[in-house]
PDB file of N, CA and C in Angstrom:
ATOM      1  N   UNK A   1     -63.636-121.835 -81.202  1.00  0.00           N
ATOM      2  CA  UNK A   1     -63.401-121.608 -82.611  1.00  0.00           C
ATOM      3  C   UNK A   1     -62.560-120.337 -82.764  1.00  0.00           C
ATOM      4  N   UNK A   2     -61.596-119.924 -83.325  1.00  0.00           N
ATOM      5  CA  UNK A   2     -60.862-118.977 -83.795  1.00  0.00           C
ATOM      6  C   UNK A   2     -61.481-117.896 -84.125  1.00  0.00           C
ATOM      7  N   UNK A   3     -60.853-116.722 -83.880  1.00  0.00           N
ATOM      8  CA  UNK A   3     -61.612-115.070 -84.112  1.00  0.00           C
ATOM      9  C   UNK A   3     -60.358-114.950 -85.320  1.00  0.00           C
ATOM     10  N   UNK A   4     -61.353-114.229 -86.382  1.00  0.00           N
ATOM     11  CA  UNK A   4     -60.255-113.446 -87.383  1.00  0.00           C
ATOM     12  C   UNK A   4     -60.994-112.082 -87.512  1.00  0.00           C
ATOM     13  N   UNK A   5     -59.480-111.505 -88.309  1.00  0.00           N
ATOM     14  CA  UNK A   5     -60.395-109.603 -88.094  1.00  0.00           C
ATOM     15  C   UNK A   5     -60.124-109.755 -89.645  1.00  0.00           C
ATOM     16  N   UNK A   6     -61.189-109.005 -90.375  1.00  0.00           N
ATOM     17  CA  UNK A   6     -60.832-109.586 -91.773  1.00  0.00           C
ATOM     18  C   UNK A   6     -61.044-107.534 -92.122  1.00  0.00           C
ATOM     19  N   UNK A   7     -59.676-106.959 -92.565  1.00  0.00           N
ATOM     20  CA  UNK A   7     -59.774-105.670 -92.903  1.00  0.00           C
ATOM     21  C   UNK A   7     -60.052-105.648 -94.642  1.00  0.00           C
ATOM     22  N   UNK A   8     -61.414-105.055 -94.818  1.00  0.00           N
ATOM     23  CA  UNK A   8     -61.653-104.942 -96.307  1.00  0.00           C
ATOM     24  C   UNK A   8     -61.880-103.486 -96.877  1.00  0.00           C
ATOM     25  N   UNK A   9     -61.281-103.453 -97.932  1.00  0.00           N
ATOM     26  CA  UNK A   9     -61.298-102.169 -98.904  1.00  0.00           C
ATOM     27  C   UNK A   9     -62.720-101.996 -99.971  1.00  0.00           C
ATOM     28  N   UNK A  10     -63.181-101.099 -99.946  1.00  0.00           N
ATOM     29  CA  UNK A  10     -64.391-101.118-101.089  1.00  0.00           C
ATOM     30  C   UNK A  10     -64.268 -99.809-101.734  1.00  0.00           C
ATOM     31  N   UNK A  11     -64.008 -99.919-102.926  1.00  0.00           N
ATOM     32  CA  UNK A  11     -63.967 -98.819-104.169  1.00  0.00           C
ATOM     33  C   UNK A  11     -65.126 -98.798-104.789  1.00  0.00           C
ATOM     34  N   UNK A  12     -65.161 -97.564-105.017  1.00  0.00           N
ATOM     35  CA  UNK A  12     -66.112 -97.090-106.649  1.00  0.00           C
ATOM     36  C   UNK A  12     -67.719 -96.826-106.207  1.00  0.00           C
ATOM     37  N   UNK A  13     -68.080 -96.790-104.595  1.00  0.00           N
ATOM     38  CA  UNK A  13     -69.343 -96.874-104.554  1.00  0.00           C
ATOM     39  C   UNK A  13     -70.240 -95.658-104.320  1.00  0.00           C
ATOM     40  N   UNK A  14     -71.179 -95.113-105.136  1.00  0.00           N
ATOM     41  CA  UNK A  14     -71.658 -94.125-105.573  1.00  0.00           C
ATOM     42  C   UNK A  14     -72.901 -93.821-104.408  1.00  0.00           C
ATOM     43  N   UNK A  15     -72.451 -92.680-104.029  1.00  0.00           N
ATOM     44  CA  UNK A  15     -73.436 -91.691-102.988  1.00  0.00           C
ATOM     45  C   UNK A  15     -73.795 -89.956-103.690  1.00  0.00           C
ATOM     46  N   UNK A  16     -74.677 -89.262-102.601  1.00  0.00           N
ATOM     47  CA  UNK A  16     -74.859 -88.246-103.597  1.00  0.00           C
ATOM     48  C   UNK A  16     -73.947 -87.471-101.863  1.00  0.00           C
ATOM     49  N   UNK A  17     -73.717 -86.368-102.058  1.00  0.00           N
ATOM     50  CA  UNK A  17     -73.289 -85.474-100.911  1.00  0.00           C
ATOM     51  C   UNK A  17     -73.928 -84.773-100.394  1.00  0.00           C
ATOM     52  N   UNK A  18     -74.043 -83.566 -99.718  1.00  0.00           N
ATOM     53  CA  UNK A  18     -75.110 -83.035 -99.253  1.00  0.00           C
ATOM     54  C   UNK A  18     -75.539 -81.714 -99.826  1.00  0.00           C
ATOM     55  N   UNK A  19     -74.455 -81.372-101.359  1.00  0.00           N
ATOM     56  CA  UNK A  19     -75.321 -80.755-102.449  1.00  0.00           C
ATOM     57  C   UNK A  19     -76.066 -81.353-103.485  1.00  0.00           C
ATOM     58  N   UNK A  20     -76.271 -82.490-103.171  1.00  0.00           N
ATOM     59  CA  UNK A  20     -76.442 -83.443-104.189  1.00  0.00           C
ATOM     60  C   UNK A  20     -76.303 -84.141-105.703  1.00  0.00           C
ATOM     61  N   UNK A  21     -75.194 -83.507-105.258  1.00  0.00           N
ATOM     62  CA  UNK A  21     -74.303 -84.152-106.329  1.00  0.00           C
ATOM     63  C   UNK A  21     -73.454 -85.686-105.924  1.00  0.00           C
ATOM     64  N   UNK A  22     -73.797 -86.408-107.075  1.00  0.00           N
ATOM     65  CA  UNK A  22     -72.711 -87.582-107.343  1.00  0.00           C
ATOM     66  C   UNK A  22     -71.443 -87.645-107.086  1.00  0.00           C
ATOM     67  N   UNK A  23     -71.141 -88.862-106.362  1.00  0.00           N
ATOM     68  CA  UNK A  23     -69.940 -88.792-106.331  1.00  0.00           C
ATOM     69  C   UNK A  23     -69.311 -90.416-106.114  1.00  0.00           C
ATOM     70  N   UNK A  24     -68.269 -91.034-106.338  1.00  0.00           N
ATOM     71  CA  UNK A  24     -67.699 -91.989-105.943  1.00  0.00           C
ATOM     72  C   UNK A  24     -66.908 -91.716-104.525  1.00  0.00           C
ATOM     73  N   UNK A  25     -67.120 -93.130-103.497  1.00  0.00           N
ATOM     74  CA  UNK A  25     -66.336 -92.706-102.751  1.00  0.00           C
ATOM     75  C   UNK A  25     -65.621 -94.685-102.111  1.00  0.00           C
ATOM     76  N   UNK A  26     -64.779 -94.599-101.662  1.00  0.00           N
ATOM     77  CA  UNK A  26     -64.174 -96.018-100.998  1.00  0.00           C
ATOM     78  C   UNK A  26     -64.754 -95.824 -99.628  1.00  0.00           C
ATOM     79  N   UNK A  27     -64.425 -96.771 -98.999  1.00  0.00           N
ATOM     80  CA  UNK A  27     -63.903 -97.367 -97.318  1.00  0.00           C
ATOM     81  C   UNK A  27     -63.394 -98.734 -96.846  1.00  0.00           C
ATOM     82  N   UNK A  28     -62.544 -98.167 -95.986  1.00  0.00           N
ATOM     83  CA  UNK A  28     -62.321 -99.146 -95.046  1.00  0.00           C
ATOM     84  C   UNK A  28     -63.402 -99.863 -94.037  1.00  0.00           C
ATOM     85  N   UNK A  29     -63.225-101.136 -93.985  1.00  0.00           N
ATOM     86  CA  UNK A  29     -64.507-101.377 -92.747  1.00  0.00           C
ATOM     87  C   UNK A  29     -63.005-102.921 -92.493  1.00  0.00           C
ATOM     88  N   UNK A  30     -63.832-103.467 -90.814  1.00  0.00           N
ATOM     89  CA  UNK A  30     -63.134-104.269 -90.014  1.00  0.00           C
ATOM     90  C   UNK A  30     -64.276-105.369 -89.831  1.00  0.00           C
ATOM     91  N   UNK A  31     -64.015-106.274 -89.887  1.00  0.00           N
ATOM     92  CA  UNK A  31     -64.982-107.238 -89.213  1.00  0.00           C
ATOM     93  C   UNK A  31     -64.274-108.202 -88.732  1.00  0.00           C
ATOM     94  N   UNK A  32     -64.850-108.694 -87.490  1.00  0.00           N
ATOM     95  CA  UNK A  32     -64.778-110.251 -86.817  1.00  0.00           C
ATOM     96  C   UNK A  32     -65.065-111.246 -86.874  1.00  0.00           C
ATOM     97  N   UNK A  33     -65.033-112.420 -87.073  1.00  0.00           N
ATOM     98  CA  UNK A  33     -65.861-113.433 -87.668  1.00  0.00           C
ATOM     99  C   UNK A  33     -65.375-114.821 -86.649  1.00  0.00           C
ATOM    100  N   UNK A  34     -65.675-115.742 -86.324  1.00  0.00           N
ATOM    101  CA  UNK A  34     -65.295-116.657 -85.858  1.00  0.00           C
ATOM    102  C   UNK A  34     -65.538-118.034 -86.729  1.00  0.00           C
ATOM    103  N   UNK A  35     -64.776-118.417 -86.924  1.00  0.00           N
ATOM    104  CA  UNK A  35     -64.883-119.260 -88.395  1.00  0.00           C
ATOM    105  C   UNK A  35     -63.456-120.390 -88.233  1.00  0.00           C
ATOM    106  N   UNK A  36     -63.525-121.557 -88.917  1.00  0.00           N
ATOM    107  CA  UNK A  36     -62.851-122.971 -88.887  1.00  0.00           C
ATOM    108  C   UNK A  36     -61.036-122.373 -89.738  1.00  0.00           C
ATOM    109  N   UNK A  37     -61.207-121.197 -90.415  1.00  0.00           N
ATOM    110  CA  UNK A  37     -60.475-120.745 -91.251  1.00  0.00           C
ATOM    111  C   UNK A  37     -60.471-119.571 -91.656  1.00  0.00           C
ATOM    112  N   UNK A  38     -58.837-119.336 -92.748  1.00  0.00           N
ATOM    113  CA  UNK A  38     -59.459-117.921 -93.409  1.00  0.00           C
ATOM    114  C   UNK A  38     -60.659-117.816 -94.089  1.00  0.00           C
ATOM    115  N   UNK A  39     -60.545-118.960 -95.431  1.00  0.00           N
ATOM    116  CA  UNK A  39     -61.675-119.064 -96.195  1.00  0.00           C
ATOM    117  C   UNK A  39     -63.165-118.592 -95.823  1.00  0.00           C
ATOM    118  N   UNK A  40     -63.232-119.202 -94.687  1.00  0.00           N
ATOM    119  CA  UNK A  40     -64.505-119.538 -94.282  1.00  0.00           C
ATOM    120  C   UNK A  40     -64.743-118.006 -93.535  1.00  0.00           C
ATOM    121  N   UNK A  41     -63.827-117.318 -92.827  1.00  0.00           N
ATOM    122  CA  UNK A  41     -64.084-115.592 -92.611  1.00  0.00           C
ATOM    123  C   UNK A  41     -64.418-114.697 -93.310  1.00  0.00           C
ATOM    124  N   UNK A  42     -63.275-115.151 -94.841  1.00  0.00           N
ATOM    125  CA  UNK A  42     -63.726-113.913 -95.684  1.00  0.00           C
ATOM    126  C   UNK A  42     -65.237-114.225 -96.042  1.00  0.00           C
ATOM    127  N   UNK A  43     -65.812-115.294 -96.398  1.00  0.00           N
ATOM    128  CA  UNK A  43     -67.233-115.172 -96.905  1.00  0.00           C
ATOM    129  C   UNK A  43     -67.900-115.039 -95.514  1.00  0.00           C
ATOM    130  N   UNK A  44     -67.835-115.233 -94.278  1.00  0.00           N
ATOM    131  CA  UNK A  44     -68.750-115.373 -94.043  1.00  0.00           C
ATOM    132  C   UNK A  44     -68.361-113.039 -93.220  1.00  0.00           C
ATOM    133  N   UNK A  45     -67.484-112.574 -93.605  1.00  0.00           N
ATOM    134  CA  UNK A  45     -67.244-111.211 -93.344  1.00  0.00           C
ATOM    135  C   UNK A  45     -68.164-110.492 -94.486  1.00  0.00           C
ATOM    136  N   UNK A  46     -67.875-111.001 -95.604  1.00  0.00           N
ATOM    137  CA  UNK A  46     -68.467-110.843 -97.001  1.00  0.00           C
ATOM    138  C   UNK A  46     -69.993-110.653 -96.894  1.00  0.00           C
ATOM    139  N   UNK A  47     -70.279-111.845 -96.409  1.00  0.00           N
ATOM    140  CA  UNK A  47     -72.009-111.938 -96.185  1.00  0.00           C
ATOM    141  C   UNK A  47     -72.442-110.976 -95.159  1.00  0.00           C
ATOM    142  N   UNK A  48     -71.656-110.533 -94.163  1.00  0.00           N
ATOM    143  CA  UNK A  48     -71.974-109.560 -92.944  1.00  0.00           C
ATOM    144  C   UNK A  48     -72.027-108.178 -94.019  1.00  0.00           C
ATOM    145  N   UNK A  49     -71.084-107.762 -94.542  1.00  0.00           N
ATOM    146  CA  UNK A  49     -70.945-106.488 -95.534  1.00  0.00           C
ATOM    147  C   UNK A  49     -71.594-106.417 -96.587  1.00  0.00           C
ATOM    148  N   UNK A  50     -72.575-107.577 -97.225  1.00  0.00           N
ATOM    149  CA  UNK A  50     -73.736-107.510 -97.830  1.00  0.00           C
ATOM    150  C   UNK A  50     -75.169-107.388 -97.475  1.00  0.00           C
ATOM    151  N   UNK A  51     -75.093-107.434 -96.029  1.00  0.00           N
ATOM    152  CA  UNK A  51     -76.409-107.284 -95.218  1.00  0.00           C
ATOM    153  C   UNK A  51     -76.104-105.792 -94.822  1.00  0.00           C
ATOM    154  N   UNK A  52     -75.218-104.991 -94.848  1.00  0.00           N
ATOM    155  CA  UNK A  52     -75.269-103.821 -94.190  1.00  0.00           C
ATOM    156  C   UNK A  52     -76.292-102.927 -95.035  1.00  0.00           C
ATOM    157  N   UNK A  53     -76.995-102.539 -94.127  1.00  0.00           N
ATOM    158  CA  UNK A  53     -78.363-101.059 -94.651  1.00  0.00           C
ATOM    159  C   UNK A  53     -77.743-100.230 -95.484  1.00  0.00           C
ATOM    160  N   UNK A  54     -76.827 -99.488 -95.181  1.00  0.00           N
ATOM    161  CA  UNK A  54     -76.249 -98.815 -96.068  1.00  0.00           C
ATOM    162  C   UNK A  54     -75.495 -99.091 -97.408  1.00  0.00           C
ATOM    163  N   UNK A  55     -74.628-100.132 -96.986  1.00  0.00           N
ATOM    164  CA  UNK A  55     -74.312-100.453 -98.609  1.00  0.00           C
ATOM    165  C   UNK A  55     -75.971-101.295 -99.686  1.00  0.00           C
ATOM    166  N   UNK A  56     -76.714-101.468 -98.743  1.00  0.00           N
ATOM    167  CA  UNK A  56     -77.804-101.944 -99.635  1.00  0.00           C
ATOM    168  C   UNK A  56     -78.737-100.920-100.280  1.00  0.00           C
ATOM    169  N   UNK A  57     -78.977 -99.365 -99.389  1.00  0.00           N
ATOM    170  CA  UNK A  57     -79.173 -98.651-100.073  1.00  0.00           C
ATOM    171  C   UNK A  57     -78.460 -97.856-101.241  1.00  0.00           C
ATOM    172  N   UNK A  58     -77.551 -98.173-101.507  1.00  0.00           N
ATOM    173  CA  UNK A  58     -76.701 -97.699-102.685  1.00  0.00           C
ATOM    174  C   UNK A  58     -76.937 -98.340-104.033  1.00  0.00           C
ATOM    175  N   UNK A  59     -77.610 -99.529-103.892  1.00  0.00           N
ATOM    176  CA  UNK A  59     -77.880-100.176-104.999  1.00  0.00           C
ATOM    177  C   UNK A  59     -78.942 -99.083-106.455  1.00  0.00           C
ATOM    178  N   UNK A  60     -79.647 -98.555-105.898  1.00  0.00           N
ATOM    179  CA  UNK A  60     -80.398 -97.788-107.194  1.00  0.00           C
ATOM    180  C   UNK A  60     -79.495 -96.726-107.847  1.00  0.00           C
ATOM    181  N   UNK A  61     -77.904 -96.532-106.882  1.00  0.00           N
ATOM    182  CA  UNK A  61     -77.074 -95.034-107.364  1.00  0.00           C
ATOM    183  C   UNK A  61     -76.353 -95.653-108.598  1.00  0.00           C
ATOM    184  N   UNK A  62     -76.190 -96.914-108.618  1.00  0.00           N
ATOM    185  CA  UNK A  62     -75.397 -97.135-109.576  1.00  0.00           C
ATOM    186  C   UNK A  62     -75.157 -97.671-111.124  1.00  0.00           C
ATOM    187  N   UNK A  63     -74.229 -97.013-111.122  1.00  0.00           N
ATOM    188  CA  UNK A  63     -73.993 -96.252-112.940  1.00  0.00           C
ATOM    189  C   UNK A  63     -73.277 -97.678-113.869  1.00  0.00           C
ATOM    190  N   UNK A  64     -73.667 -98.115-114.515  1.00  0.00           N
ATOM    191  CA  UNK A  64     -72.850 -98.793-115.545  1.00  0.00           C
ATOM    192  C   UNK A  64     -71.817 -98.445-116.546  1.00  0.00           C
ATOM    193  N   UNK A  65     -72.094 -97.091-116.152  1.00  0.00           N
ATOM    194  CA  UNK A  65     -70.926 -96.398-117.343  1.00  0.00           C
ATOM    195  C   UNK A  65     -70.031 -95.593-115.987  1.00  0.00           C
ATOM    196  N   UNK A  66     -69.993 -95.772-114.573  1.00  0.00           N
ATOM    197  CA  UNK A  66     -68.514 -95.585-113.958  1.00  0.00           C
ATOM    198  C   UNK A  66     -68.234 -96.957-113.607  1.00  0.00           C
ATOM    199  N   UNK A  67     -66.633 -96.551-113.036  1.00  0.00           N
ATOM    200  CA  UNK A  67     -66.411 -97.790-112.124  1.00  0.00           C
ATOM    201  C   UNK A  67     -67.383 -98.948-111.568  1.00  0.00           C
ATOM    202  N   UNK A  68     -67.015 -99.699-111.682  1.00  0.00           N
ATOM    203  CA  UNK A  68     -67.805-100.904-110.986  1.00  0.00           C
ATOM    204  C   UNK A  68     -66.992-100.909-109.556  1.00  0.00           C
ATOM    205  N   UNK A  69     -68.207-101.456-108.377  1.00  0.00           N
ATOM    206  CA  UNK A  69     -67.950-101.170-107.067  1.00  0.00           C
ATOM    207  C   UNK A  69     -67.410-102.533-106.671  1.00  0.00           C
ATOM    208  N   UNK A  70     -66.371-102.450-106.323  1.00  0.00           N
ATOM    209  CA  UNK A  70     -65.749-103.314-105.509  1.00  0.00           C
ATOM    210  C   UNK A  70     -65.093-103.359-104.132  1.00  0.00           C
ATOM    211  N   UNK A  71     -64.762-104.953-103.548  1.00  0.00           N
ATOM    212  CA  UNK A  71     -64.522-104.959-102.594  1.00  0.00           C
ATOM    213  C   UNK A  71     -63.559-106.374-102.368  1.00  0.00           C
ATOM    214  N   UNK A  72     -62.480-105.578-101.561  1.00  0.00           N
ATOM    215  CA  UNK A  72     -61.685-106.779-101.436  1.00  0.00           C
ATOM    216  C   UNK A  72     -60.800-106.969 -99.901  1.00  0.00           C
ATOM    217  N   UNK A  73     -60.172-107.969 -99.736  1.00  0.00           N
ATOM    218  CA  UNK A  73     -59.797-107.651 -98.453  1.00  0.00           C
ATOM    219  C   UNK A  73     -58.088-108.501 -98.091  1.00  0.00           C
ATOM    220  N   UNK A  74     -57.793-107.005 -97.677  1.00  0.00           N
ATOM    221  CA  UNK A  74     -56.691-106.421 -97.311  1.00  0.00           C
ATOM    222  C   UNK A  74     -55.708-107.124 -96.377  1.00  0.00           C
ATOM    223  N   UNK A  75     -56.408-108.064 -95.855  1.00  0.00           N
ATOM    224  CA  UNK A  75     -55.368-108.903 -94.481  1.00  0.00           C
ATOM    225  C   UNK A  75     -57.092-109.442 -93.987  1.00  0.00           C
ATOM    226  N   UNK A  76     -56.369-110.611 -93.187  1.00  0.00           N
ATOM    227  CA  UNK A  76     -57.699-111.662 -93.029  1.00  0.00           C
ATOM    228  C   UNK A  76     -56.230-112.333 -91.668  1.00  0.00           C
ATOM    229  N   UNK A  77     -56.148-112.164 -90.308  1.00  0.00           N
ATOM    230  CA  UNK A  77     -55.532-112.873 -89.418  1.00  0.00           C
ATOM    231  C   UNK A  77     -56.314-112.963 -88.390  1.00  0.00           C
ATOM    232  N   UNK A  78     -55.579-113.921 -88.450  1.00  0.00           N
ATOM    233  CA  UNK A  78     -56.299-114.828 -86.257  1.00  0.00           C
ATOM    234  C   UNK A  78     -55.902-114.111 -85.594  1.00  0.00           C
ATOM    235  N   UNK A  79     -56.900-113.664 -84.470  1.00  0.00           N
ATOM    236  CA  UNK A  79     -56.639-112.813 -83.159  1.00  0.00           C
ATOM    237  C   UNK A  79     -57.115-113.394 -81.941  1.00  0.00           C
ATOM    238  N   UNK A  80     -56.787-113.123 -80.711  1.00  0.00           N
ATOM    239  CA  UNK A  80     -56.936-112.961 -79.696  1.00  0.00           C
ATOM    240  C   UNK A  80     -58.909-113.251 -78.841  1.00  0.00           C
ATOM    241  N   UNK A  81     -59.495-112.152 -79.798  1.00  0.00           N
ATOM    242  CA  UNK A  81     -60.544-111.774 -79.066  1.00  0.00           C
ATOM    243  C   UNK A  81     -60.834-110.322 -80.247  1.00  0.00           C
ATOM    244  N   UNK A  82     -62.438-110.477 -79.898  1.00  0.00           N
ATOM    245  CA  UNK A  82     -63.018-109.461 -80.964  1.00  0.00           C
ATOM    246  C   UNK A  82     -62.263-107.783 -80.299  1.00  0.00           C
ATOM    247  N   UNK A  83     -61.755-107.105 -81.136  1.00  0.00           N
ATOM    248  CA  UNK A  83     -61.780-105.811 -80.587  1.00  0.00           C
ATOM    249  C   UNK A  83     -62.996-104.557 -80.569  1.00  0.00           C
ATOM    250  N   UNK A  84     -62.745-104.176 -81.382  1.00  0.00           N
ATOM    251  CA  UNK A  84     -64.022-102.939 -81.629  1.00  0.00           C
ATOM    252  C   UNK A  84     -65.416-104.073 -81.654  1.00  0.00           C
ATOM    253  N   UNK A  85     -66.383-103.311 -81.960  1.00  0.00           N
ATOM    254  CA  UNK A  85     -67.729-103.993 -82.397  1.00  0.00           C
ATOM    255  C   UNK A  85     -67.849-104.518 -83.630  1.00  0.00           C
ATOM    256  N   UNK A  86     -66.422-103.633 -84.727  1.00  0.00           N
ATOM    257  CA  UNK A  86     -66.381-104.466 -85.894  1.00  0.00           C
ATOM    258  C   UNK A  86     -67.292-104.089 -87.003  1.00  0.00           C
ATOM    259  N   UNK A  87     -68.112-102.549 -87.226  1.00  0.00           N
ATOM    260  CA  UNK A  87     -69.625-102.614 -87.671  1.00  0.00           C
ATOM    261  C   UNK A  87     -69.121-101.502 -88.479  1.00  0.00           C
ATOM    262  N   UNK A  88     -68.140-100.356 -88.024  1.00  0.00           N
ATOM    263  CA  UNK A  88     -68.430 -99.234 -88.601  1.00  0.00           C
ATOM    264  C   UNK A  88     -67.153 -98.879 -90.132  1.00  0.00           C
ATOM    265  N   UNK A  89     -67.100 -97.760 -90.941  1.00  0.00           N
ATOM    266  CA  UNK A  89     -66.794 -97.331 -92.077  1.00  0.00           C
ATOM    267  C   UNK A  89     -65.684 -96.218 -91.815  1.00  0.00           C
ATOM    268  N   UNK A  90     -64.529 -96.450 -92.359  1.00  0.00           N
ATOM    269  CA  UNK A  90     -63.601 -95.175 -93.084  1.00  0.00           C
ATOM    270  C   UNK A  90     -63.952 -94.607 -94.213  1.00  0.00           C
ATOM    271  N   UNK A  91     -64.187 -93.744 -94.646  1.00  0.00           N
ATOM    272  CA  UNK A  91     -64.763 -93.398 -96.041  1.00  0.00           C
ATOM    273  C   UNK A  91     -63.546 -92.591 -96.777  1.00  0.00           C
ATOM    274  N   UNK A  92     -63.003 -92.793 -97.951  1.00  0.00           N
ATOM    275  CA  UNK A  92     -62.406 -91.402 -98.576  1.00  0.00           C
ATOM    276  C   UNK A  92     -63.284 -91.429 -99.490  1.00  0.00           C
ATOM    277  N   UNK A  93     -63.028 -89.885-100.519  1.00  0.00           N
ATOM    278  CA  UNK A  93     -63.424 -89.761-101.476  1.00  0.00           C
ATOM    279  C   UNK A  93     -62.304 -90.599-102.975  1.00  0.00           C
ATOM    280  N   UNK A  94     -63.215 -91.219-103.848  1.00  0.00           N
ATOM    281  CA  UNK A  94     -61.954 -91.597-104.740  1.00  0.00           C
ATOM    282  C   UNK A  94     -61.764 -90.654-105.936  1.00  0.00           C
ATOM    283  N   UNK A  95     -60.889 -90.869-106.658  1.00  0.00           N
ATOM    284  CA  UNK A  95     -60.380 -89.634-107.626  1.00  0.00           C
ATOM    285  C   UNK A  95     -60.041 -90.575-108.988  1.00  0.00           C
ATOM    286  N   UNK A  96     -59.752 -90.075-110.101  1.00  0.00           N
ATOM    287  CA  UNK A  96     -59.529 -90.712-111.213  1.00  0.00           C
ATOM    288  C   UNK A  96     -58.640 -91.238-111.225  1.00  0.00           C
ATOM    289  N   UNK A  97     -57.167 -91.447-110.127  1.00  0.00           N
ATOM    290  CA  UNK A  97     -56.359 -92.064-110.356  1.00  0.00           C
ATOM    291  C   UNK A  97     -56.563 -93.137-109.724  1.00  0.00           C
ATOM    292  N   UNK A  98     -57.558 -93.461-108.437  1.00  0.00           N
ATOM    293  CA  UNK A  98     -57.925 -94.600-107.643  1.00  0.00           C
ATOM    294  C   UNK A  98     -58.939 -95.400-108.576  1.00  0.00           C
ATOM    295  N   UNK A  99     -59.758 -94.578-109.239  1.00  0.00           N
ATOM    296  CA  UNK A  99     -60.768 -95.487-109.880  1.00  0.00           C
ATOM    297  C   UNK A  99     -60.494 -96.689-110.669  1.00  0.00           C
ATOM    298  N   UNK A 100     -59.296 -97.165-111.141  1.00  0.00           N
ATOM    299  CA  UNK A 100     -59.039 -97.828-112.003  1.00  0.00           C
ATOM    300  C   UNK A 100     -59.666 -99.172-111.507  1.00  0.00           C
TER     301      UNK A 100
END
């Protein structure tokens, strides 16, 4: 069955820092998926990035009156063979001109 690396972007998702203060921040994350298609990668990459511990603990931070947290993805191609493990996060901080 085909390997795809499906690179996804996630905005707007609210952490505190280590003064504890609020803050919005994005990331990059990579996943692998082996799947019949694109279709069938992005959800089933989707469903991998909804089981992650961490984005599940974020659920009580968030605000209805900021940004809503999203996630979308960036390139979805057939490869070779899994590279990395595929698991881990780029983080920036976002700013009022990214939030839109």
């Amino acid at each position: 069955m085909p390997i795809f690396r499906c690179l996804i972007l996630g905005e707007n998702f609210p952490t505190v820092d280590d003064d504890g203060e609020r803050e919005l921040i994005g990331f990059y994350t990579c996943r692998y998926v082996e799947s019949a298609g694109k279709e069938e990668a992005e959800i089933q990459a989707l469903s991998d990035l909804r089981q992650n511990e961490w984005l599940q603990s974020l659920k009580d931070l968030v605000d209805p009156e900021e940004p809503k947290t999203r996630v979308h993805f960036e390139e979805i191609v057939e490869v070779e063979s899994i590279g990395v493990d595929g698991t881990g996060f780029t983080f920036f901080p976002m700013n009022e001109s990214s939030a839109n």
